[in-house]
Protein backbone atom coordinates (compact mmCIF):
# COMPACT_ATOMS: atom_id res chain seq x y z
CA UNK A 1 22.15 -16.57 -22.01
CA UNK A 2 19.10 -18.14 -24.31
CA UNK A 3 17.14 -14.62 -25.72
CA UNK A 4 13.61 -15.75 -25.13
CA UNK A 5 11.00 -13.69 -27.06
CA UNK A 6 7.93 -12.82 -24.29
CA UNK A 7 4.62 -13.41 -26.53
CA UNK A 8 1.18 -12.04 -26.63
CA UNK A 9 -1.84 -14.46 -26.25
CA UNK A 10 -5.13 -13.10 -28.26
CA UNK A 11 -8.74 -13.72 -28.77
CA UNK A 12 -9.56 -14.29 -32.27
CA UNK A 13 -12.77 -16.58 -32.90
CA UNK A 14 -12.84 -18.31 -29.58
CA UNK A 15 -8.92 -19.24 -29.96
CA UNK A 16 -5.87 -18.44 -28.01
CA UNK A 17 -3.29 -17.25 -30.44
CA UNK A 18 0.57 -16.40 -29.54
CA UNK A 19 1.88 -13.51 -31.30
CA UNK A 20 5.11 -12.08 -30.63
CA UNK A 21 5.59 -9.26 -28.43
CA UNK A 22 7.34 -6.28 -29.96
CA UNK A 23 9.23 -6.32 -26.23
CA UNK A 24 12.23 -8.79 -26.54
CA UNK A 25 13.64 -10.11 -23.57
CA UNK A 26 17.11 -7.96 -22.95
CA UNK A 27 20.26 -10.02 -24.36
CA UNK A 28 23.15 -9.63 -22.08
CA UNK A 29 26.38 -11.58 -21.21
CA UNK A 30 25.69 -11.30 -17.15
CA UNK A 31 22.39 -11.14 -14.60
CA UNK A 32 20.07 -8.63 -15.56
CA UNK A 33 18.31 -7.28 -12.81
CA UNK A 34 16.84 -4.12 -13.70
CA UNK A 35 14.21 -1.18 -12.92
CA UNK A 36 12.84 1.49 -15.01
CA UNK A 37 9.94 3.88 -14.83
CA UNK A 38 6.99 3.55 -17.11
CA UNK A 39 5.78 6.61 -19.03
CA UNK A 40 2.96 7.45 -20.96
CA UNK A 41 3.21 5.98 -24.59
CA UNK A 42 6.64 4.24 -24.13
CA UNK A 43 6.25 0.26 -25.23
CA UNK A 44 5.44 -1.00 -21.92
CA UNK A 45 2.86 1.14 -20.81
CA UNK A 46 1.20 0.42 -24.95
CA UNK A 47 1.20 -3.15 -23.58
CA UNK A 48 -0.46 -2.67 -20.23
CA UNK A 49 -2.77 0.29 -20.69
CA UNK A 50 -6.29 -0.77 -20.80
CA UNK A 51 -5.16 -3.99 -19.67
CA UNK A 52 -3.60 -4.51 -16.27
CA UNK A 53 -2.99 -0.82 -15.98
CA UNK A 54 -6.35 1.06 -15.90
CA UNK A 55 -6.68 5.10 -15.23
CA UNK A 56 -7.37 5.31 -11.54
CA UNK A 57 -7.32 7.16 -8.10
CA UNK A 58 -5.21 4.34 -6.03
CA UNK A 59 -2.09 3.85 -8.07
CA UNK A 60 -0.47 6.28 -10.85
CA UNK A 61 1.99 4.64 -13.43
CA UNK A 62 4.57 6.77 -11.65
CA UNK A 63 3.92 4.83 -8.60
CA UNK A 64 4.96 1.82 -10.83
CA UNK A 65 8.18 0.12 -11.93
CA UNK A 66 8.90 -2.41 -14.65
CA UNK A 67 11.62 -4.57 -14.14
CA UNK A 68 13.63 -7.00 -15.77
CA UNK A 69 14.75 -10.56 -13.81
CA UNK A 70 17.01 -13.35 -14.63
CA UNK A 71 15.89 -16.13 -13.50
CA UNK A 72 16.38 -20.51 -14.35
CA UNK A 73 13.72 -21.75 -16.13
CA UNK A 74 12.13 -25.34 -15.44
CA UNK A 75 14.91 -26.76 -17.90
CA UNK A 76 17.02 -24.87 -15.59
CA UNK A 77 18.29 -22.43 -18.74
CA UNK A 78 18.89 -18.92 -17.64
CA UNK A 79 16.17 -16.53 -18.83
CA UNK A 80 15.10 -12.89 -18.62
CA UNK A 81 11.90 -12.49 -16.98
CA UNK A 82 9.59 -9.40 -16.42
CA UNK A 83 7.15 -7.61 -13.10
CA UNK A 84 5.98 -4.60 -12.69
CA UNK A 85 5.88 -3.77 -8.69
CA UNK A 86 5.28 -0.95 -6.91
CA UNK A 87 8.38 1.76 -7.02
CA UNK A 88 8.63 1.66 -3.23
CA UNK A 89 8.89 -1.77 -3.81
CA UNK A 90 11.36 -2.06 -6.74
CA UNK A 91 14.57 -2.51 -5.31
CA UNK A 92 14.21 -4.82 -2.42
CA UNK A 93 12.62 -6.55 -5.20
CA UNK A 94 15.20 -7.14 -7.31
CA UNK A 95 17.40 -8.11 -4.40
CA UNK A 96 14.93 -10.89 -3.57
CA UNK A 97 15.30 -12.33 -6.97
CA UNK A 98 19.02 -12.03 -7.06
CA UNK A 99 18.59 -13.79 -4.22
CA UNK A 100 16.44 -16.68 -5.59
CA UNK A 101 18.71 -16.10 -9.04
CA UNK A 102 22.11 -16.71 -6.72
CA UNK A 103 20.31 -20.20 -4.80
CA UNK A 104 19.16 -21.29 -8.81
CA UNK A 105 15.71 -21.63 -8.42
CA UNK A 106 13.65 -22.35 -10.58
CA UNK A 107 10.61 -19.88 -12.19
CA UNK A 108 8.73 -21.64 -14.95
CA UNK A 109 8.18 -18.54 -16.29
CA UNK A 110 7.30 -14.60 -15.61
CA UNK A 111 5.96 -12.76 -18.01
CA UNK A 112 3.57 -9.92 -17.82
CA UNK A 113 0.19 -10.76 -17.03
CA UNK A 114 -0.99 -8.88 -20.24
CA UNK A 115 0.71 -11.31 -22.36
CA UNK A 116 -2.17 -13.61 -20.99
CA UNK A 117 -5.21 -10.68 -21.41
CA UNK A 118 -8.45 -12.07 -22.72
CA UNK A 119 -12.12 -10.69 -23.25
CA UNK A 120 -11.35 -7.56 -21.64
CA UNK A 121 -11.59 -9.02 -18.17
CA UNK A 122 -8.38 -9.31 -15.13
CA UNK A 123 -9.99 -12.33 -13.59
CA UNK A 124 -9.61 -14.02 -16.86
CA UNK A 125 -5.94 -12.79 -17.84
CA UNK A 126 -5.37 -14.07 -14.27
CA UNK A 127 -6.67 -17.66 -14.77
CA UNK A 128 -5.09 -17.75 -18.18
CA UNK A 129 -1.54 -16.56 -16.49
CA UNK A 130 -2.27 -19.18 -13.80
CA UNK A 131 -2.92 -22.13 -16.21
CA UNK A 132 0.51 -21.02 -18.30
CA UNK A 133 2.05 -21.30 -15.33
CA UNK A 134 3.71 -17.89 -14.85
CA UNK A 135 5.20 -15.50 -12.32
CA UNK A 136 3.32 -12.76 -12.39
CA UNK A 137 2.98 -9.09 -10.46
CA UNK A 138 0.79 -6.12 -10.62
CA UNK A 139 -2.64 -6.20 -12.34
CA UNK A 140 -5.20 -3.50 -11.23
CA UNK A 141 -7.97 -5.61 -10.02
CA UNK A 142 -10.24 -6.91 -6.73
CA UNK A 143 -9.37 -9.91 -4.92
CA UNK A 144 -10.36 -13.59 -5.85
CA UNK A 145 -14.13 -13.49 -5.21
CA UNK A 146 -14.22 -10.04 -3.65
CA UNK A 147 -14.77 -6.18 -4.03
CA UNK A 148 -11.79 -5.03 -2.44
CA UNK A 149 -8.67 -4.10 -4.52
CA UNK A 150 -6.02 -6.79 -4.31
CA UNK A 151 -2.08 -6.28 -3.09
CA UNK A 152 -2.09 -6.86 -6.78
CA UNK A 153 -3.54 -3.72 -7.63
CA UNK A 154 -0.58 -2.24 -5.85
CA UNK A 155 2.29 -3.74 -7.20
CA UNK A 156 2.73 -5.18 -3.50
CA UNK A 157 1.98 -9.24 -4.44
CA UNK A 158 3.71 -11.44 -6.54
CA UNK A 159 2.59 -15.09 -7.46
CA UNK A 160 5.32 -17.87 -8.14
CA UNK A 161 5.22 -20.54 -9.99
CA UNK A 162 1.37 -21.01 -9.73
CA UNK A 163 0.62 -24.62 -11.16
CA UNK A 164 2.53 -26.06 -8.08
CA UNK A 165 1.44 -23.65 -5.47
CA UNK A 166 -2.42 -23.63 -6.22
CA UNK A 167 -4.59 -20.92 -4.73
CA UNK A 168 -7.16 -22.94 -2.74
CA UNK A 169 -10.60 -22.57 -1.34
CA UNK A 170 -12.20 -23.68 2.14
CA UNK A 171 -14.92 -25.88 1.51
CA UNK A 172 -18.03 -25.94 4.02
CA UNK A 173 -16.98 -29.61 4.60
CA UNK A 174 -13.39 -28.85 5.59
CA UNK A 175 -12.13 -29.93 2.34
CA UNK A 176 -10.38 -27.04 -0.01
CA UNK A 177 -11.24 -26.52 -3.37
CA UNK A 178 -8.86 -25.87 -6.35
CA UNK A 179 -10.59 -24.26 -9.71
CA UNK A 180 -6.87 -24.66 -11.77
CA UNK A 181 -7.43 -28.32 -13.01
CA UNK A 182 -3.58 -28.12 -14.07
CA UNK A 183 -2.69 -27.50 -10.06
CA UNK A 184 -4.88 -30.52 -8.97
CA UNK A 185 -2.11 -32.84 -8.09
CA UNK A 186 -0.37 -30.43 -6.13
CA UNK A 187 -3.14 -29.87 -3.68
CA UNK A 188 -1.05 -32.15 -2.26
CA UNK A 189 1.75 -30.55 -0.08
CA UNK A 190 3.86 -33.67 0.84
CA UNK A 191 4.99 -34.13 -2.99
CA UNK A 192 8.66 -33.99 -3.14
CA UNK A 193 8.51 -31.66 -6.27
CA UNK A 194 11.24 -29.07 -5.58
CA UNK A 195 8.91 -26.15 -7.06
CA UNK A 196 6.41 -26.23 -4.38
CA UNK A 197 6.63 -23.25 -1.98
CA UNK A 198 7.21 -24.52 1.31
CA UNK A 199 7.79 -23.32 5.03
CA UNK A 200 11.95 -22.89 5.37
CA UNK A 201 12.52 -23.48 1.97
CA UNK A 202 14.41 -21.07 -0.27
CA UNK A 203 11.60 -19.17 -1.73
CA UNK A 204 9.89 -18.62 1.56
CA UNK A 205 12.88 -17.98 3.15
CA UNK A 206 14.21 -15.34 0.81
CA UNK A 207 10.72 -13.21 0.63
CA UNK A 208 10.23 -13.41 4.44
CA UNK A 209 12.90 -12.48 5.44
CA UNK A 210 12.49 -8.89 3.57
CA UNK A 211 9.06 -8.73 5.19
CA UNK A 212 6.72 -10.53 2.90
CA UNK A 213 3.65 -12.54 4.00
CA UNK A 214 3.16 -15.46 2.58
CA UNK A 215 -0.40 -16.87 1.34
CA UNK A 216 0.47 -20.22 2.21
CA UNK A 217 0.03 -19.29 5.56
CA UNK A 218 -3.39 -18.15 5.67
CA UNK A 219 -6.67 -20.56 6.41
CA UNK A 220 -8.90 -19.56 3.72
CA UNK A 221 -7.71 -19.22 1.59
CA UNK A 222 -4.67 -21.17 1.00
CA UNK A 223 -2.84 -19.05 -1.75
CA UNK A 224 0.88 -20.94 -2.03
CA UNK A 225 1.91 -19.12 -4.87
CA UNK A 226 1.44 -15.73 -2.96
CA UNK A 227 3.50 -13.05 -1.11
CA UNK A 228 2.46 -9.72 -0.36
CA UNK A 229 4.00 -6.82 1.49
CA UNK A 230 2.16 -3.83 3.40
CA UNK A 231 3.31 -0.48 3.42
């Protein structure tokens, strides 16, 4: 297994810089699919507090679980990925990508969405996460171009592989927009590109079937890359 090193991405005079994270992906010789708690001051909650994590009346970090994921990269190389979901959540999430990790699809990449923070602001992590391409979980923030708190906010979405599975608007002409110019192309649904999320493929399959909805679904808007789960 390839030990990948996750990285930060920084402001600094109107750049993005990587850095490298002082959280290594975990080297092991088999599948590592696992959950831990987050406490105050340990290394992950240093990398998400202030950032995706924010003090708050909806969702306490013990309500939270970060877990580690193997999953095949693009180059279809094993790596080890990283969420944070809700703890309810946790398990039936792992089994999902064991699941996905069993079939070998692929996950460009999944790192957490603080690696991708920016200018103190979620919506902008989350377009800079989107246009890296990668996986990503919980972030404590509203919906695309709403007030109300996202499944997001909850640990209770996740977004794959967003670059082929665009999040899309409804256009007052019946067209859809798409404000990821690196997802343009795959407006298109009828590309035979194995990555895009599609109805009875192995993706959709494996999250419906443990009771996720699936943003591709929806009318407006068309979110491919999401899959959310009430409780």
């Amino acid at each position: 297994m390839r030990n990948t090193c996750v990285t930060y991405i920084v402001a600094l005079a109107g750049m993005l810089i990587l850095q490298p994270s002082p959280v290594q992906a975990a080297k092991a010789d088999e599948p590592v699919f696992t959950s831990s708690e987050i406490a105050e001051g340990d290394e992950v909650y240093n990398r998400i507090n202030g950032k995706s994590y924010q003090e708050n009346e909806n969702i306490s970090l013990e309500d939270l679980r970060y877990l580690q994921i193997s999953h095949y990269d693009f180059d279809h190389e094993i790596q080890t990925g990283e969420l944070i979901v809700n703890a309810e959540l946790a398990d039936e999430v792992l089994e999902i990508f064991q699941e996905l990790y069993d079939a070998e699809y692929e996950i460009a990449s999944m790192h957490l969405i603080d690696d991708y923070w920016v200018n103190e602001d979620p919506d902008q992590a989350d377009t800079n996460s989107i246009d890296h391409n990668n996986t990503s979980a919980f972030c404590y923030r509203v919906v695309t171009g709403g007030q109300n708190l996202s499944r997001h906010a909850y640990g209770c979405a996740i977004d794959i592989n967003p670059q082929q599975n665009p999040y899309l608007t409804l256009e007052e002409d019946g067209t859809y927009y798409c404000d990821h110019e690196n997802a343009l192309e795959y407006m298109d649904r009828s590309l035979e590109d194995v990555h895009e999320i599609k109805e009875g493929d192995v993706c959709w399959q494996v999250f419906t079937d443990h009771g996720f909805t699936w943003g591709g679904s929806w009318t407006n808007p068309k979110d491919y890359q999401h899959f959310e789960k009430r409780m």
